[in-house]
C-alpha atoms as a PDB file:
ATOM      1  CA  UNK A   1      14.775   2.045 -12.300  1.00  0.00           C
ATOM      2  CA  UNK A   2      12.201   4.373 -10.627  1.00  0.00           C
ATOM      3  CA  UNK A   3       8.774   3.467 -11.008  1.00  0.00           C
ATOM      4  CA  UNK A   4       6.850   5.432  -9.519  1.00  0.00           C
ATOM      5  CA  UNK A   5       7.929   9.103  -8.457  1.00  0.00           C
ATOM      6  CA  UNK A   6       6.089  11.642  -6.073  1.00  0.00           C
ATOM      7  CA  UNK A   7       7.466  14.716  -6.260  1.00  0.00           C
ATOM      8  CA  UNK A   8       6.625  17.957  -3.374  1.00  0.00           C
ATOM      9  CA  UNK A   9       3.214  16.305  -3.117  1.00  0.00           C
ATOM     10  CA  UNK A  10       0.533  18.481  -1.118  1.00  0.00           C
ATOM     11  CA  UNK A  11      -2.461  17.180  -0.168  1.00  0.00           C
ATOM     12  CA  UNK A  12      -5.357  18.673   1.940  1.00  0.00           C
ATOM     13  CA  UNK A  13      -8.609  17.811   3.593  1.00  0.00           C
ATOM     14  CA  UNK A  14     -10.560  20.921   3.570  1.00  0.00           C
ATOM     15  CA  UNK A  15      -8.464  23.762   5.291  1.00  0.00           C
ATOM     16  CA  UNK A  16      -6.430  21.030   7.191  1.00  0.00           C
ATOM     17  CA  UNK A  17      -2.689  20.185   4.855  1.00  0.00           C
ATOM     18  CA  UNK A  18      -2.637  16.334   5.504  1.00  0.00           C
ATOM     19  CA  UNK A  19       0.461  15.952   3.150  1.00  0.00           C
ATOM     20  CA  UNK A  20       3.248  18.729   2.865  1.00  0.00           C
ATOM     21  CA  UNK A  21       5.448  18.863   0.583  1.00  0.00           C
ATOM     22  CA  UNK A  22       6.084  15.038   0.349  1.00  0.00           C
ATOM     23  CA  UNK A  23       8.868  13.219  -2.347  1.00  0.00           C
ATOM     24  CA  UNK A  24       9.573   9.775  -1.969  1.00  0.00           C
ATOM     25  CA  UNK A  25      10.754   7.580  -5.359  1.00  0.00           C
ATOM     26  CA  UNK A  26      10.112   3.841  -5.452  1.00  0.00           C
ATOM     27  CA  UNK A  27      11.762   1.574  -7.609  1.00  0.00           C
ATOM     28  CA  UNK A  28      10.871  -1.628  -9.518  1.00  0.00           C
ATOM     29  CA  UNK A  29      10.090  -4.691  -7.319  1.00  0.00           C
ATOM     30  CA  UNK A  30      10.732  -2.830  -4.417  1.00  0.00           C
ATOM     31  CA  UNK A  31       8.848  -2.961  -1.340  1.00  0.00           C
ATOM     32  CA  UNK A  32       8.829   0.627   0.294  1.00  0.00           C
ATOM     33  CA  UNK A  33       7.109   0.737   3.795  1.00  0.00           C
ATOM     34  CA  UNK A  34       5.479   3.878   5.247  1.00  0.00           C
ATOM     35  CA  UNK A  35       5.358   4.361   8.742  1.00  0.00           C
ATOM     36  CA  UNK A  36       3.949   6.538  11.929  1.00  0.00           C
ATOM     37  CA  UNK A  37       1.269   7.272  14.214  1.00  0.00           C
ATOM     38  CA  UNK A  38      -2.173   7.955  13.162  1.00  0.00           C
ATOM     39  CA  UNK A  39      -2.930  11.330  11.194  1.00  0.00           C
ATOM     40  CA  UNK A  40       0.694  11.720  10.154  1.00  0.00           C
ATOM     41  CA  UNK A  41      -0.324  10.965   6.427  1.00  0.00           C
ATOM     42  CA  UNK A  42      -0.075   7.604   5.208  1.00  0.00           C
ATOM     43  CA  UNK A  43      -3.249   6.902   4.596  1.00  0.00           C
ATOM     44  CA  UNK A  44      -4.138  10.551   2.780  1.00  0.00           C
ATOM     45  CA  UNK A  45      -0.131   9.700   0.375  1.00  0.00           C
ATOM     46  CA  UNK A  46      -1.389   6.105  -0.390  1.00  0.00           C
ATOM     47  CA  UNK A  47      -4.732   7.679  -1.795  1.00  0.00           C
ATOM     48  CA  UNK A  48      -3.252  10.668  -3.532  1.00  0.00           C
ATOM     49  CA  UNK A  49      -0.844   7.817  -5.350  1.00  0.00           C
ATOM     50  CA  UNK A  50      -4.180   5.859  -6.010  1.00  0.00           C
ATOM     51  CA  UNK A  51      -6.399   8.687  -7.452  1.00  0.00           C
ATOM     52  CA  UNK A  52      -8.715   8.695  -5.039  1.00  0.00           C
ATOM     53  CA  UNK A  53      -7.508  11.898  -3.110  1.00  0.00           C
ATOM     54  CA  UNK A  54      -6.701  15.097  -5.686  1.00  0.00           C
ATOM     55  CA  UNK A  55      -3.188  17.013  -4.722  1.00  0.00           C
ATOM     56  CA  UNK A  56      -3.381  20.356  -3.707  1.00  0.00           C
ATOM     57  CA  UNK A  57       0.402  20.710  -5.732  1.00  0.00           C
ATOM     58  CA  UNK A  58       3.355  18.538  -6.802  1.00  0.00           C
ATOM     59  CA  UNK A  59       3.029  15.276  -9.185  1.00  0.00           C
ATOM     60  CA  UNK A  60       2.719  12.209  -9.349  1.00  0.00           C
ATOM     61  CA  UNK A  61       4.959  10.165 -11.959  1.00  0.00           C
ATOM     62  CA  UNK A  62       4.813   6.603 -13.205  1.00  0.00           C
ATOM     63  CA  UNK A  63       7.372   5.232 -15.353  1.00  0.00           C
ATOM     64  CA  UNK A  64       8.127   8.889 -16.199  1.00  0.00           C
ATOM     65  CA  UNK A  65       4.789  10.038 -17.133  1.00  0.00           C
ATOM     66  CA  UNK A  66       2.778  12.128 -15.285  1.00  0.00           C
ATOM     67  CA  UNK A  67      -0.518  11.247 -13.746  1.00  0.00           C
ATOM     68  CA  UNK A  68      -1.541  13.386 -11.226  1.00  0.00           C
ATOM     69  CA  UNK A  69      -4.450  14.622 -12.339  1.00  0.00           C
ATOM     70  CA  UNK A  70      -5.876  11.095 -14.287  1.00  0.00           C
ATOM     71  CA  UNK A  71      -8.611   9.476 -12.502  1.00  0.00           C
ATOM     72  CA  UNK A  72      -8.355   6.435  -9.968  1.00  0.00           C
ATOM     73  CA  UNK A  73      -9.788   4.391 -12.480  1.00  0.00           C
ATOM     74  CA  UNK A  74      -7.274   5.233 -15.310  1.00  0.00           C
ATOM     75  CA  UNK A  75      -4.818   4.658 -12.417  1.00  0.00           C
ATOM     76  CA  UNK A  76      -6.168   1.145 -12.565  1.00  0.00           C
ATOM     77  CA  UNK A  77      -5.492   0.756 -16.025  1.00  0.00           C
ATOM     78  CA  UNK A  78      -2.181   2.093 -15.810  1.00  0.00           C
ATOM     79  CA  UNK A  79      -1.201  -0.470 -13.145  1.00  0.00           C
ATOM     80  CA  UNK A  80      -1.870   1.124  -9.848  1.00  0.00           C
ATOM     81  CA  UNK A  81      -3.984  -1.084  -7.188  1.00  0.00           C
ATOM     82  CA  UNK A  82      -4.779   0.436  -3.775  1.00  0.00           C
ATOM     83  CA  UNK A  83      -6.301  -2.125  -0.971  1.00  0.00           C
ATOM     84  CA  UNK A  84      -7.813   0.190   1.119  1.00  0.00           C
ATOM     85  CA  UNK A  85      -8.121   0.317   5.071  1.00  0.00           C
ATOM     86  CA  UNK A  86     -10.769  -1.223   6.058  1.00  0.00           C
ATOM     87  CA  UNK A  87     -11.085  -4.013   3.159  1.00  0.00           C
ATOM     88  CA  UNK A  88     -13.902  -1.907   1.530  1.00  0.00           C
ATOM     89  CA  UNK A  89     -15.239  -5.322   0.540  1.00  0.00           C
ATOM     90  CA  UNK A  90     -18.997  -5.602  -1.144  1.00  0.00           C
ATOM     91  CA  UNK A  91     -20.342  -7.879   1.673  1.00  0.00           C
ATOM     92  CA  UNK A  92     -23.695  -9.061   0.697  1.00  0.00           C
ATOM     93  CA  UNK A  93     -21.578 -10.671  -2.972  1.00  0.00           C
ATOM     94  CA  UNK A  94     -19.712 -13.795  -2.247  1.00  0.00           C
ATOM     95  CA  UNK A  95     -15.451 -13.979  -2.320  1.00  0.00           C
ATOM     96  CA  UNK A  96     -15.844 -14.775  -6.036  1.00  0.00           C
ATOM     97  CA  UNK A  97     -17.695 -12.439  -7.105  1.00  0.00           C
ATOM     98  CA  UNK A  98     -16.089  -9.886  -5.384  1.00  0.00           C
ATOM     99  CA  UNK A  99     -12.549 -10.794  -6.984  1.00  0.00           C
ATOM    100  CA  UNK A 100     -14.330 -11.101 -10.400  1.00  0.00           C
ATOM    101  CA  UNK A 101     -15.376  -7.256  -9.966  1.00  0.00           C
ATOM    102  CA  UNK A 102     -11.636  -6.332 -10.691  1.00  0.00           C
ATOM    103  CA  UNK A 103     -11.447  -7.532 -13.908  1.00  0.00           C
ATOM    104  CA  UNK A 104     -13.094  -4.798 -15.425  1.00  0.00           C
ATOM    105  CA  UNK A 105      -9.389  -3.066 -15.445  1.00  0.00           C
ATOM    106  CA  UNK A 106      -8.933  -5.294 -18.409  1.00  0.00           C
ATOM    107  CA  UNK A 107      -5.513  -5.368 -17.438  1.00  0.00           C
ATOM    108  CA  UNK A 108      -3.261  -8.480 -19.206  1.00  0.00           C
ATOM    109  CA  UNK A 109      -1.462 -10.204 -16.767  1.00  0.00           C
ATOM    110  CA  UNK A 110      -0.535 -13.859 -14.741  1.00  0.00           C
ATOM    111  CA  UNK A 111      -3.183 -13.009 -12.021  1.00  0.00           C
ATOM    112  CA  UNK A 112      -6.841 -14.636 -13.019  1.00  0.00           C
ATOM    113  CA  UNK A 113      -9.114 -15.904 -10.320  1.00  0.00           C
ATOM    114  CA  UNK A 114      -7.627 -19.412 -10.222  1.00  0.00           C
ATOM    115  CA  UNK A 115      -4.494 -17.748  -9.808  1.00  0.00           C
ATOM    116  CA  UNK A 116      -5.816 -15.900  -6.770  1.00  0.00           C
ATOM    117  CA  UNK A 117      -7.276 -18.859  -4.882  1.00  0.00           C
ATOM    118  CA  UNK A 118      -3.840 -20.707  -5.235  1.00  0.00           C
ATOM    119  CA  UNK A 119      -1.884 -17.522  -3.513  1.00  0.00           C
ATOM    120  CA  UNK A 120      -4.364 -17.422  -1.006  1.00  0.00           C
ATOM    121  CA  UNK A 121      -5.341 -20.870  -0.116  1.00  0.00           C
ATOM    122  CA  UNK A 122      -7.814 -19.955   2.364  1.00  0.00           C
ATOM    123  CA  UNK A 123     -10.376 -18.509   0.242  1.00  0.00           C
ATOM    124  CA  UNK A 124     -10.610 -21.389  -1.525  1.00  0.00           C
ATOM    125  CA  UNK A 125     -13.501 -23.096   0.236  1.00  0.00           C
ATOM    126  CA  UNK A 126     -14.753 -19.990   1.055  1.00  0.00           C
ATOM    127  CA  UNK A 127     -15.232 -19.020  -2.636  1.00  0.00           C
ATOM    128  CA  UNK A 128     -18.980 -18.798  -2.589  1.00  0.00           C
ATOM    129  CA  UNK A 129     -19.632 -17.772   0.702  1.00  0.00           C
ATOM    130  CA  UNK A 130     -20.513 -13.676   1.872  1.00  0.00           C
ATOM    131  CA  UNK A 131     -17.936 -11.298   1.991  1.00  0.00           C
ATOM    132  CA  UNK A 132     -19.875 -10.553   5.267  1.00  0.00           C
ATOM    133  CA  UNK A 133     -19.268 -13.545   6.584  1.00  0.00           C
ATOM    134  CA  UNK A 134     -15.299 -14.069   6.468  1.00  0.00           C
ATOM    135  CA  UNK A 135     -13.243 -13.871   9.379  1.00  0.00           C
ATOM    136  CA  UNK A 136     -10.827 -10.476   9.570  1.00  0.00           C
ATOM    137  CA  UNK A 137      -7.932 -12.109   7.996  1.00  0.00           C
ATOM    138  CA  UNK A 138     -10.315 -13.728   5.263  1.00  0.00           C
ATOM    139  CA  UNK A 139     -11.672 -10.642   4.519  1.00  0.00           C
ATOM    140  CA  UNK A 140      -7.916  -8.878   4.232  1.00  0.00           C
ATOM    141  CA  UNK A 141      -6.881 -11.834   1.799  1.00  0.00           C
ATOM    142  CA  UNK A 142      -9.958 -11.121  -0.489  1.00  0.00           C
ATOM    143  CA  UNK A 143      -9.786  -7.459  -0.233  1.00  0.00           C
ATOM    144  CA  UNK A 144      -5.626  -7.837  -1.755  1.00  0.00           C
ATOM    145  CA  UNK A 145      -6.636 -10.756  -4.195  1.00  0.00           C
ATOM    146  CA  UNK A 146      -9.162  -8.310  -5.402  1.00  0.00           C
ATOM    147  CA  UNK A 147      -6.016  -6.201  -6.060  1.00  0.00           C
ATOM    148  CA  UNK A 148      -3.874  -8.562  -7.934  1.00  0.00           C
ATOM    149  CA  UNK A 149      -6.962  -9.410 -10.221  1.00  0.00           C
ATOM    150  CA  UNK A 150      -6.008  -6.061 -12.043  1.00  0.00           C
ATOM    151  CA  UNK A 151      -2.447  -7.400 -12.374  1.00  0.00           C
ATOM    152  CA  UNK A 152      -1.187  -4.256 -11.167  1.00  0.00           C
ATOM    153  CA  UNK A 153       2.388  -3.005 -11.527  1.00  0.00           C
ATOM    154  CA  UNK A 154       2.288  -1.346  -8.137  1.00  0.00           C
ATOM    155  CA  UNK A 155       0.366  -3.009  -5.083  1.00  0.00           C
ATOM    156  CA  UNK A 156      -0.673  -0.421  -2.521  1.00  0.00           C
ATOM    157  CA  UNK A 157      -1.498  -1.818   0.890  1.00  0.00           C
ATOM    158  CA  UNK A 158      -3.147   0.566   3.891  1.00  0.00           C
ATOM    159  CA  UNK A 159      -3.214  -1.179   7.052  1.00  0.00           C
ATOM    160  CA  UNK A 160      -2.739  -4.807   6.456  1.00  0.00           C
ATOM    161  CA  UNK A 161      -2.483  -6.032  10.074  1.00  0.00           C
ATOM    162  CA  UNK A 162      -5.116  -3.423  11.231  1.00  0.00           C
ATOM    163  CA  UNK A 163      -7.871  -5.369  13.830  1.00  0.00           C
ATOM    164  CA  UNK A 164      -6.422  -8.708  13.031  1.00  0.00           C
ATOM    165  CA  UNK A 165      -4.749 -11.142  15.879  1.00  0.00           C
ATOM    166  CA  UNK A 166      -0.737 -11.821  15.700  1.00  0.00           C
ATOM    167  CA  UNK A 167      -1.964 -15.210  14.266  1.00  0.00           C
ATOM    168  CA  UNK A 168      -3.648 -14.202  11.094  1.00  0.00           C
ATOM    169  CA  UNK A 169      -1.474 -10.981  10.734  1.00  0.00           C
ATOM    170  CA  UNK A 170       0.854 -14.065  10.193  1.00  0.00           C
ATOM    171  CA  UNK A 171      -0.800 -15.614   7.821  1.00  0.00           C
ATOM    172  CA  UNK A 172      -1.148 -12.560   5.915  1.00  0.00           C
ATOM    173  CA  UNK A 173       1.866 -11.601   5.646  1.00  0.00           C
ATOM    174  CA  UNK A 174       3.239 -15.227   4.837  1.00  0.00           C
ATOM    175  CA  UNK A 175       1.233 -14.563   1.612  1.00  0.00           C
ATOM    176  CA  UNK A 176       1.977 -11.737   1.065  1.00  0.00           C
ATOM    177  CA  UNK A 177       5.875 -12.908   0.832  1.00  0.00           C
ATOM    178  CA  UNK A 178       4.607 -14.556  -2.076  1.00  0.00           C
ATOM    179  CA  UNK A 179       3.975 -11.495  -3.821  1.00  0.00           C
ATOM    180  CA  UNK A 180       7.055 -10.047  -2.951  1.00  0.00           C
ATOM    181  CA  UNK A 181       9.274 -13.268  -3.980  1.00  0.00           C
ATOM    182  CA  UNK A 182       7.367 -12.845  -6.971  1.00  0.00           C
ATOM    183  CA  UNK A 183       9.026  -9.345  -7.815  1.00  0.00           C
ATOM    184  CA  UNK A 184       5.785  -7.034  -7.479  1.00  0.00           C
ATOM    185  CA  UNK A 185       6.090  -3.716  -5.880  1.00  0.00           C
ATOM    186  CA  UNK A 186       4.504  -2.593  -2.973  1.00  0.00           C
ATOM    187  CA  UNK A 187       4.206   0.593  -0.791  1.00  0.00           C
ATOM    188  CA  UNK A 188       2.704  -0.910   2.731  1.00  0.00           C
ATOM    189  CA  UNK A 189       1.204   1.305   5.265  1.00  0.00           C
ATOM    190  CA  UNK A 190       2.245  -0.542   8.439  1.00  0.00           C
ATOM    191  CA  UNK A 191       1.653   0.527  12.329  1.00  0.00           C
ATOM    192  CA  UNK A 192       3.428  -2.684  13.349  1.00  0.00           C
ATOM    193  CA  UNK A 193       7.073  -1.518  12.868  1.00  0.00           C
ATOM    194  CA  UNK A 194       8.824  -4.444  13.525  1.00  0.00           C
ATOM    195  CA  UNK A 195       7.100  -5.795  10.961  1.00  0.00           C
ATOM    196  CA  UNK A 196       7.245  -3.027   8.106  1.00  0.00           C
ATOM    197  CA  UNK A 197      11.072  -3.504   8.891  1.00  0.00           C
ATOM    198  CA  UNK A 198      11.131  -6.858   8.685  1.00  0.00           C
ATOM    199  CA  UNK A 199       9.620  -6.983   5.073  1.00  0.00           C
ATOM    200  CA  UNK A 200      10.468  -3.660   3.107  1.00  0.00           C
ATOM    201  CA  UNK A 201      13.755  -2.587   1.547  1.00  0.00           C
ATOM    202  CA  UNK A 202      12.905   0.819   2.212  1.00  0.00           C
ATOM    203  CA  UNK A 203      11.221   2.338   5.127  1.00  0.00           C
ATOM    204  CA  UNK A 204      10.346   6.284   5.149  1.00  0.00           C
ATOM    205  CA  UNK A 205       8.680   7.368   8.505  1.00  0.00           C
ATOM    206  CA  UNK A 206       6.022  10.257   8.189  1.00  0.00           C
ATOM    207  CA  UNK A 207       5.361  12.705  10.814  1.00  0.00           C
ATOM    208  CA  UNK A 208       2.676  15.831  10.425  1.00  0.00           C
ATOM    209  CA  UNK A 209       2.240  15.158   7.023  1.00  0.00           C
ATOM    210  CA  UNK A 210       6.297  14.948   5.806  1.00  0.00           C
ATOM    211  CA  UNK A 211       8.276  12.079   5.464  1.00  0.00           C
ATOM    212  CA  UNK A 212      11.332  12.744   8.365  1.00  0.00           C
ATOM    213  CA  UNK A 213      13.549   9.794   8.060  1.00  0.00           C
ATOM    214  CA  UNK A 214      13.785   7.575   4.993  1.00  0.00           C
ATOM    215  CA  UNK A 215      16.252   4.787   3.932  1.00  0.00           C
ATOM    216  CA  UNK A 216      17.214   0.974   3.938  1.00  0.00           C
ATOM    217  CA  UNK A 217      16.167  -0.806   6.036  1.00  0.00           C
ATOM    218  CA  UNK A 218      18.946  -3.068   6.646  1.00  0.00           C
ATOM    219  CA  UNK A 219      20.855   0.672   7.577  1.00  0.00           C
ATOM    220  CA  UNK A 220      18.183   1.922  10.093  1.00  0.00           C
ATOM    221  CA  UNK A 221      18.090   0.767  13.370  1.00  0.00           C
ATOM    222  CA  UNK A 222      14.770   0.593  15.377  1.00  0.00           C
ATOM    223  CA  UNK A 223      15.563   2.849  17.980  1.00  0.00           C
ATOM    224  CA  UNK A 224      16.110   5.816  15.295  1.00  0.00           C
ATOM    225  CA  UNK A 225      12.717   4.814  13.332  1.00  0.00           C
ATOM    226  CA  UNK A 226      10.974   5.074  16.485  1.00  0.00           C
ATOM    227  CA  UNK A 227      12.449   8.320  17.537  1.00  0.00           C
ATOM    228  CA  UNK A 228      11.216   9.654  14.082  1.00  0.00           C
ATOM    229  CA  UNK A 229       7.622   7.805  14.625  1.00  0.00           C
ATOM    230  CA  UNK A 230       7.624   9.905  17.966  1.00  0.00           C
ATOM    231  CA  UNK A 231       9.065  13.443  16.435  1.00  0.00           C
ATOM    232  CA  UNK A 232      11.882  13.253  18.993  1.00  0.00           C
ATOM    233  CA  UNK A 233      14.591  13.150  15.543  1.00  0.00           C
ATOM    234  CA  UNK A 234      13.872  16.569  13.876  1.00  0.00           C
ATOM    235  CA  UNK A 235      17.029  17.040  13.198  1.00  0.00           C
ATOM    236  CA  UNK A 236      17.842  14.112  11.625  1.00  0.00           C
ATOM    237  CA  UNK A 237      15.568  13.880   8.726  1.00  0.00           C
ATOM    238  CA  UNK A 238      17.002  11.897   5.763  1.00  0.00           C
ATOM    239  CA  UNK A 239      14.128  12.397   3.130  1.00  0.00           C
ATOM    240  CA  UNK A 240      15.431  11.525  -0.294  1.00  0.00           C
ATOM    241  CA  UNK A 241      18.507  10.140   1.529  1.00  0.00           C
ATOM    242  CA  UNK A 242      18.032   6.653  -0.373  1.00  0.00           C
ATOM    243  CA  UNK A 243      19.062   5.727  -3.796  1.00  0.00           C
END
């Protein structure tokens, strides 16, 4: 069943078209990954999805009804979570209170703070320390359990490796195959393609603002993702090609 649907979505930062004409359908408990270099429009899609960029055209559906022009925070409500590049934590409020912040989505769900803690063990005994003072991969782990305190429908990750060391990017993605055993859905934003391959059933590869090759991605090899990454595939763009 498609759960969340972006139809010939435009986006634009000033005069500059970050997104054009972008569709790309994602189904329940999938995990979709978006890949490319930098300024080819992950980043600008993921927030557009969010609510926290407004489309220039096309729409945004979720379980067949439109939001594209609700608020991020209605969004939230409606069971979209975006962890942003960059953590965006508070750092001067402890890990607690930080992941307490997200329950004013007043969302029902199986994800409470206790919850939390025991998918990411190693915030634990860092519960009441500073936001500020967490290692990189700390800080990532707080900035997703943040997200799953709004027991979201749809998890949206930017940049989850992004400044960390192979070691914690392990970690992090060890937990995060928690949440993915666990059925929830997830669009990742990935620049490590081996390992956006490696976890999503989908991969769709953006390039100047389109999406130019899409599909499983048990049926893509790496060689043609990374032509695509590199705009050396043109002419074999497969967007939409996936059921």
């Amino acid at each position: 069943m498609s759960q969340l649907v972006v139809e010939n979505l435009d986006v634009r930062h000033g005069l500059l078209q970050a997104v054009r004409g972008v569709s790309l359908t994602v189904h329940r408990g999938e995990v979709v990954a978006l890949v490319g270099a930098n300024g080819a429009g992950k980043t600008t899609l993921l927030r557009a999805i969010a609510g926290a960029h407004p489309p220039a055209g096309g729409r945004i559906l979720l379980d067949g009804t439109e939001i594209t022009a609700l608020s991020a925070h209605r969004r939230v409500g409606m069971g979209i979570a975006l962890v942003p590049e960059g953590r965006r934590l508070f750092t001067r409020m402890t890990v607690e209170e930080n992941l307490l912040l997200a329950r004013s989505a007043r969302r029902r769900g199986p994800w409470g703070l206790d919850a939390v803690l025991a998918a990411f063990p190693n915030l634990a005994q860092r519960r009441q320390h500073l936001a500020g003072t967490l290692s990189g991969g700390e800080q990532q782990a707080t900035a997703i359990g943040r997200a799953l305190m709004t027991n979201p429908e749809i998890l949206l990750l930017d940049e989850v490796s992004l400044g960390l060391s192979p070691l914690v990017v392990d970690i992090v993605y060890d937990q995060l195959r928690t949440l993915i055993e666990g059925g929830t859905t997830i669009v990742l934003v990935e620049q490590d393609l081996s390992r956006a391959m490696a976890v999503a059933d989908r991969v769709a590869c953006m390039l100047e603002g389109r999406i130019v090759l899409e599909g499983k991605s048990a049926d893509l090899g790496r060689d043609a993702v990374t032509e695509a990454y590199f705009g050396l595939s043109r002419g074999n763009t497969a967007q939409g090609a996936a059921p």
